[in-house]
Protein backbone atom coordinates (compact mmCIF):
# COMPACT_ATOMS: atom_id res chain seq x y z
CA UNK A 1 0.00 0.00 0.00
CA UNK A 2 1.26 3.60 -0.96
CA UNK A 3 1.79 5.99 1.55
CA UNK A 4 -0.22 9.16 1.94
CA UNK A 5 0.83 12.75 2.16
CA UNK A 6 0.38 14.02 5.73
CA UNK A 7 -1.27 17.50 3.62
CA UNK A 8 -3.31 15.62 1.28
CA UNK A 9 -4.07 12.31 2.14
CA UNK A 10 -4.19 11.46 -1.06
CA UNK A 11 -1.77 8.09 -2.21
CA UNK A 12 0.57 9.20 -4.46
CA UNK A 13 3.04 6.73 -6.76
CA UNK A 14 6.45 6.78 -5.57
CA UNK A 15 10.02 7.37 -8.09
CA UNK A 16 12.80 6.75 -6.69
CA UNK A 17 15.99 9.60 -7.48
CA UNK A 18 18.98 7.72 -7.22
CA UNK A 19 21.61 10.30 -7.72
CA UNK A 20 19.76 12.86 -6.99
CA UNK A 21 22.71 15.49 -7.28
CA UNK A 22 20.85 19.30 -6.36
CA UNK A 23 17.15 18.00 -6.89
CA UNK A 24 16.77 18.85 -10.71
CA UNK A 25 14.80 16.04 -11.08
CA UNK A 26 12.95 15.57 -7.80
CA UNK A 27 11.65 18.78 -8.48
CA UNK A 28 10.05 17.55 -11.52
CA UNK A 29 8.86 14.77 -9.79
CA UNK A 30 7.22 16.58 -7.01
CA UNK A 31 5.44 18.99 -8.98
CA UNK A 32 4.40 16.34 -11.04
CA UNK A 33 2.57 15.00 -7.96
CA UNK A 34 5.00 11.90 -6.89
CA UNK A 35 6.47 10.68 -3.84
CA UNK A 36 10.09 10.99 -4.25
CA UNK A 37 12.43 9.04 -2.59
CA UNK A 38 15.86 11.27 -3.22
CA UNK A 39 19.05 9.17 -2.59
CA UNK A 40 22.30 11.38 -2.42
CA UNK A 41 25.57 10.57 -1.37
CA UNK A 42 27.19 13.90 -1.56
CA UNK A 43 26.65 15.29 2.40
CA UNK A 44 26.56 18.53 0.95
CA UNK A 45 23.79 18.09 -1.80
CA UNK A 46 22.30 15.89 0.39
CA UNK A 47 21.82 18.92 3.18
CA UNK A 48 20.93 20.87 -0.09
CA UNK A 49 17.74 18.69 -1.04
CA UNK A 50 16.58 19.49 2.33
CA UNK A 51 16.72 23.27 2.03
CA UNK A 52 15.37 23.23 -1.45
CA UNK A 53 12.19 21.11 -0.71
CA UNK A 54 11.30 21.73 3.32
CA UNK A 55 7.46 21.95 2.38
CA UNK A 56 7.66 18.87 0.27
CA UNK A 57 9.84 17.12 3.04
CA UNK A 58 6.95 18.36 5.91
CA UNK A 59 4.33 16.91 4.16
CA UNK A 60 5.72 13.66 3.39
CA UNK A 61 6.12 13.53 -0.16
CA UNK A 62 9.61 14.05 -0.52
CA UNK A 63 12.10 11.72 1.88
CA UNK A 64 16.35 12.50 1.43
CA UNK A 65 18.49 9.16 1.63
CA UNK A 66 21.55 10.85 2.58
CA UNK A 67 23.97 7.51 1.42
CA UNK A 68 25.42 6.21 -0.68
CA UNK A 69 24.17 2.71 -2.68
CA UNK A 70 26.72 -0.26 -1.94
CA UNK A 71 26.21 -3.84 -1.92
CA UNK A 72 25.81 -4.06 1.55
CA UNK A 73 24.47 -1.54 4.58
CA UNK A 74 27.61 0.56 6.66
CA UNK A 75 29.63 3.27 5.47
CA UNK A 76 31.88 3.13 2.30
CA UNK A 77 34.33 5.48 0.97
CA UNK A 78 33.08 7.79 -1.70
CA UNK A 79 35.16 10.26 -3.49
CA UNK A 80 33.75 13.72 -4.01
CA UNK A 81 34.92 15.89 -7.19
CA UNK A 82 34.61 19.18 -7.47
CA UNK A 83 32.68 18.57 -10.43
CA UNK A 84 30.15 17.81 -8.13
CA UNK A 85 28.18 15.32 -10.98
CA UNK A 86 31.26 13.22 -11.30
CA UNK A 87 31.05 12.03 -6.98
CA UNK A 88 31.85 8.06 -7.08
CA UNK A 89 32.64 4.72 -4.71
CA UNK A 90 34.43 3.34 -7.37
CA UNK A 91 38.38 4.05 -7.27
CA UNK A 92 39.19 3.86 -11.01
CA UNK A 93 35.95 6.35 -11.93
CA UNK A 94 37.52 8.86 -9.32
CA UNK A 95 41.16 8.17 -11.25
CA UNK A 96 39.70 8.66 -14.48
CA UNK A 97 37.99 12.11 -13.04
CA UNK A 98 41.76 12.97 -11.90
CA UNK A 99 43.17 12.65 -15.18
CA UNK A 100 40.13 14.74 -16.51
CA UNK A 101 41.70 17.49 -14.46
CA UNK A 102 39.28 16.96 -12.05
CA UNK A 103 40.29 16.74 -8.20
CA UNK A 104 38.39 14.27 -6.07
CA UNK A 105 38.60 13.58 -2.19
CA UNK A 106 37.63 10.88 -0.25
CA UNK A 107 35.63 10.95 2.56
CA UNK A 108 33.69 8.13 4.20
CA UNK A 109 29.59 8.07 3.76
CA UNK A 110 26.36 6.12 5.14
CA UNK A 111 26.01 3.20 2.54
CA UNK A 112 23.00 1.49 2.22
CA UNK A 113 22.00 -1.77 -0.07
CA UNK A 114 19.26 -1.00 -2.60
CA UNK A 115 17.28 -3.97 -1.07
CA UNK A 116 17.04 -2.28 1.96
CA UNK A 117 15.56 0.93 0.33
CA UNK A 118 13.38 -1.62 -1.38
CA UNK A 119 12.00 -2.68 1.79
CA UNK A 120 11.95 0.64 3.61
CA UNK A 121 10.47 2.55 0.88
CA UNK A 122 8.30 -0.01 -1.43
CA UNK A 123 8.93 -0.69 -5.08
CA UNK A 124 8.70 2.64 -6.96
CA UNK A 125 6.21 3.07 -10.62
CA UNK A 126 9.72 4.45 -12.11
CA UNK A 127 13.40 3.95 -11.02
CA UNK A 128 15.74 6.84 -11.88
CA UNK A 129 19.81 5.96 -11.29
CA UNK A 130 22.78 8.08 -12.43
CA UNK A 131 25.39 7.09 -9.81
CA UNK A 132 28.76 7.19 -11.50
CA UNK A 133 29.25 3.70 -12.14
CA UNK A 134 27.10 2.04 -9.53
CA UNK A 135 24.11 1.81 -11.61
CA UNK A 136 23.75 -1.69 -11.91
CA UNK A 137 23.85 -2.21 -7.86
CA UNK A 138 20.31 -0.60 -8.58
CA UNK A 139 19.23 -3.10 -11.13
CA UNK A 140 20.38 -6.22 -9.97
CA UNK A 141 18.67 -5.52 -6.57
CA UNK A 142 15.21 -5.37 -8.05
CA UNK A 143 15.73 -9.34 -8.49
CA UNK A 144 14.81 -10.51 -5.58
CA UNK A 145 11.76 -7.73 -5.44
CA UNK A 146 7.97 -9.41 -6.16
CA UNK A 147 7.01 -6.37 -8.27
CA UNK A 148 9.76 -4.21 -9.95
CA UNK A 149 9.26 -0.84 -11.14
CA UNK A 150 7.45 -0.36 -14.00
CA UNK A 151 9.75 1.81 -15.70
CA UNK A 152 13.86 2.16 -14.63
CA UNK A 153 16.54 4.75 -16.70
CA UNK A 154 20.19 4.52 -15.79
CA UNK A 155 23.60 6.03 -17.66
CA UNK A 156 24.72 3.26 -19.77
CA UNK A 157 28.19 2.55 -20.36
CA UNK A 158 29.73 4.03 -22.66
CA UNK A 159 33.54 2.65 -22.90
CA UNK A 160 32.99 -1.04 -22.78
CA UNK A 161 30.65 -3.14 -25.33
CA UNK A 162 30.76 -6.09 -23.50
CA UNK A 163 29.43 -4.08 -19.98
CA UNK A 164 26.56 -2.51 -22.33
CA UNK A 165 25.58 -5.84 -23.28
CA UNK A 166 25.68 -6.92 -19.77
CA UNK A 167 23.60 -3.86 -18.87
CA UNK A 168 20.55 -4.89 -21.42
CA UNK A 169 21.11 -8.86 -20.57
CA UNK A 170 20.30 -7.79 -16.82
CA UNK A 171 17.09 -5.67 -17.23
CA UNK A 172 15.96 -8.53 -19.95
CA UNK A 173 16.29 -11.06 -16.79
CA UNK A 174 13.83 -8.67 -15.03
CA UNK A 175 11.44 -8.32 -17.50
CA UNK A 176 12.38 -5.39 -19.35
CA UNK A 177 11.69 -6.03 -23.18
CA UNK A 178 11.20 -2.63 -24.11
CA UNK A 179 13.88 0.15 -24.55
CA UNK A 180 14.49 4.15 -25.42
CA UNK A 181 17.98 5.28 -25.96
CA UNK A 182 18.03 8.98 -25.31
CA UNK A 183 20.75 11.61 -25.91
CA UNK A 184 20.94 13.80 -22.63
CA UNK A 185 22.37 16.83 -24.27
CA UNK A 186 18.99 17.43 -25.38
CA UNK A 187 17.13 17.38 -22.23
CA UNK A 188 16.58 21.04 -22.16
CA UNK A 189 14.59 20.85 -25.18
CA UNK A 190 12.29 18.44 -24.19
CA UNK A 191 8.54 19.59 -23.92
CA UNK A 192 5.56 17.53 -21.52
CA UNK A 193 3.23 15.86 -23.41
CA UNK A 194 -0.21 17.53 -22.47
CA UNK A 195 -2.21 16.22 -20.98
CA UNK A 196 0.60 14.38 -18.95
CA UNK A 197 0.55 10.29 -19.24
CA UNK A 198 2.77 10.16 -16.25
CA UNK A 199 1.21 12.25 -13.36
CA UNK A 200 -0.05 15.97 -13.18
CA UNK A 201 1.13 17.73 -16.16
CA UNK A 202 3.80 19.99 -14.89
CA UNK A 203 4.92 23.18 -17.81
CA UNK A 204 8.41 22.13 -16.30
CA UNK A 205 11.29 23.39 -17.97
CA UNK A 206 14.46 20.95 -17.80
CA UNK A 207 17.45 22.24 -16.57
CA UNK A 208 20.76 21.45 -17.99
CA UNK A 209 21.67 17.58 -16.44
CA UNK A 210 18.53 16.81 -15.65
CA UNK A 211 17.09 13.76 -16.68
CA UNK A 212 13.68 15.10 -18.39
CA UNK A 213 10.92 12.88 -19.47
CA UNK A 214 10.43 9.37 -18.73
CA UNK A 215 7.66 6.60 -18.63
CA UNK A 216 5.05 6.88 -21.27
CA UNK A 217 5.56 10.55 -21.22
CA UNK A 218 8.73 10.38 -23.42
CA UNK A 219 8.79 10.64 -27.24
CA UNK A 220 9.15 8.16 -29.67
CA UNK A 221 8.38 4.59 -29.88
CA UNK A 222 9.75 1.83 -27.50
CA UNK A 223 11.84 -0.42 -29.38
CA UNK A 224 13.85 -4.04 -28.70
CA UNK A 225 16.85 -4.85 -27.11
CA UNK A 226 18.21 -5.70 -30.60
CA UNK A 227 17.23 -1.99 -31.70
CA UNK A 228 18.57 -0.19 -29.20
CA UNK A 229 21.88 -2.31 -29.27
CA UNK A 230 22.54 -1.23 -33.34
CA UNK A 231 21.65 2.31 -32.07
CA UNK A 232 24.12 1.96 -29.26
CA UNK A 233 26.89 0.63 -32.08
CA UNK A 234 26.70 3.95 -33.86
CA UNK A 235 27.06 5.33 -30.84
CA UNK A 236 29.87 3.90 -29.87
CA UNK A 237 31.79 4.56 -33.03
CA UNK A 238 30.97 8.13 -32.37
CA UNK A 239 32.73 7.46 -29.65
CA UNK A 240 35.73 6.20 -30.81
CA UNK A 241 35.91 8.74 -33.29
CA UNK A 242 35.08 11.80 -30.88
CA UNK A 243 34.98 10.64 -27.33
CA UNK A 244 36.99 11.98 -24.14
CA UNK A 245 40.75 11.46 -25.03
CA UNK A 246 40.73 10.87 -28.69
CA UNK A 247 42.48 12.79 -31.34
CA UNK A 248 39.33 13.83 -33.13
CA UNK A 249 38.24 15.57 -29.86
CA UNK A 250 41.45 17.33 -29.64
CA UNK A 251 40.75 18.86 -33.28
CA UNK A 252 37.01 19.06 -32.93
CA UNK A 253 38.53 21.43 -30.26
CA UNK A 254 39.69 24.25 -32.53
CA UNK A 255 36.33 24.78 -33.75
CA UNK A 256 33.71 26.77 -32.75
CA UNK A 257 32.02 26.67 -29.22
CA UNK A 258 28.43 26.24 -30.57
CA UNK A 259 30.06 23.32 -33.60
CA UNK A 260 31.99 21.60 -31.15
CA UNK A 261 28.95 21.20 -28.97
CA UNK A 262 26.77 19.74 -31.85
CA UNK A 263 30.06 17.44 -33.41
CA UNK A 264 31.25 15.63 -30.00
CA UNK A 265 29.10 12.87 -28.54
CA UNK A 266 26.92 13.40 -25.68
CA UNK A 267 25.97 11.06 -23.26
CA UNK A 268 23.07 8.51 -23.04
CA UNK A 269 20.72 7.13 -20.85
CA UNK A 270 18.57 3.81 -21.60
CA UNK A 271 15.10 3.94 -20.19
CA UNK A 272 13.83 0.42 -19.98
CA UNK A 273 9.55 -0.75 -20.01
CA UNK A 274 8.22 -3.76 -18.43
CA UNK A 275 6.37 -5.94 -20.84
């Protein structure tokens, strides 16, 4: 049974915002009438989510996880970068940051399993993870779950075929069959479908790094794992071509701000449908 708002009363489906950085998306969420469940690791952006949503956090339909997801409950070192997006547990992401030019340092955080958030919070109608490389602690804890979410969007990988592969194999074992592959640069372009499919329709305007639309509300037709695989294959040789560290980046440098932008790959998420 959902839980109901201590204002309204009224039972609201729950997303879960794993990642949730400084609330771009849980303030979709909210105004599009959801209980949020906000997981952040950062302390900082953690105490931030509480001072950007106290009404929503009074009422009860906003609740701040301040830990970070590991495969088991405690405390676990997690490296924050100054680019605050880039915060990891994983000590080759946070070396990879470094030799972005990107400083991290480690400090030692709550950790929680996702099973336990499973049990703590219910099984959320959509599952939202961008965690810097600990997506997949996400997905492979909904197996044990009776229900899973009906929808779930994570950052797939981007430097490794054979982890991709992995990525879709997994969601296939739990039922996802159907699959949207969608470019993240162009978030702040995206436009709510009115009336909303998913929830109260919101006139929300994405911010830059937000997630944006998800569920039924997103564009385009779902397609199969097969589709979205040859779609991520192009990708990936856009990749190769003009992806962090390559020589075509390093000329695709000289040009133009507003070229460069539209030349060098972006980054992905895959948003996943039961059924």
């Amino acid at each position: 049974m959902l839980p109901r708002t201590r204002t309204t009363g009224l039972r609201m489906k729950i997303i879960y915002d794993v990642g949730a950085h400084k609330g771009e998306d849980t303030d979709y969420y909210l105004k599009k009438g959801f209980r949020v469940v906000a997981v952040e690791a950062n302390p900082t952006l953690a105490q931030g989510l509480r001072d950007r949503f106290p009404a929503a956090l009074a009422s009860g339909q906003l609740t701040v996880v301040a830990s970070a997801i590991a495969e088991q409950d405690g405390e676990v070192t997690f490296f924050l970068n100054e680019n605050t997006v880039w915060g990891t547990i994983y000590p080759t992401w946070a070396e990879r940051n470094e030799k972005m030019g990107s400083h991290n340092t480690a400090v030692t955080v709550p950790a929680v399993s996702f099973g336990r958030l499973l049990r703590e919070h219910g099984v959320p109608h959509y599952l939202k993870i961008d965690i810097e490389g600990a997506d997949m602690l996400c997905v492979q804890g909904l197996a044990p779950a009776a229900l899973k979410p009906a929808f779930v969007s994570i950052e797939s990988n981007k430097t490794s075929w054979k982890n991709l592969v992995a990525e879709f194999d997994e969601l296939r074992k739990l039922g996802y069959t159907r699959f949207k592959v969608v470019n993240q640069v162009g978030i702040p372009e995206q436009k709510e479908p009115q009336p909303a499919r998913e929830g109260l329709y919101a006139g929300h305007q994405f911010p830059e790094g937000s997630t944006g639309l998800f569920g039924d509300d997103l564009p385009g037709k779902w397609v199969s794992r097969q589709r979205a695989l040859l779609t991520y294959a192009f990708i990936f040789m856009h990749y190769a071509l003009l992806g962090d560290n390559t020589f075509g980046k390093r000329i695709a440098g000289r040009l133009p701000l507003k070229v460069f932008l539209k030349v060098i790959p972006g980054w992905y998420d895959t948003h996943a449908a039961r059924g």
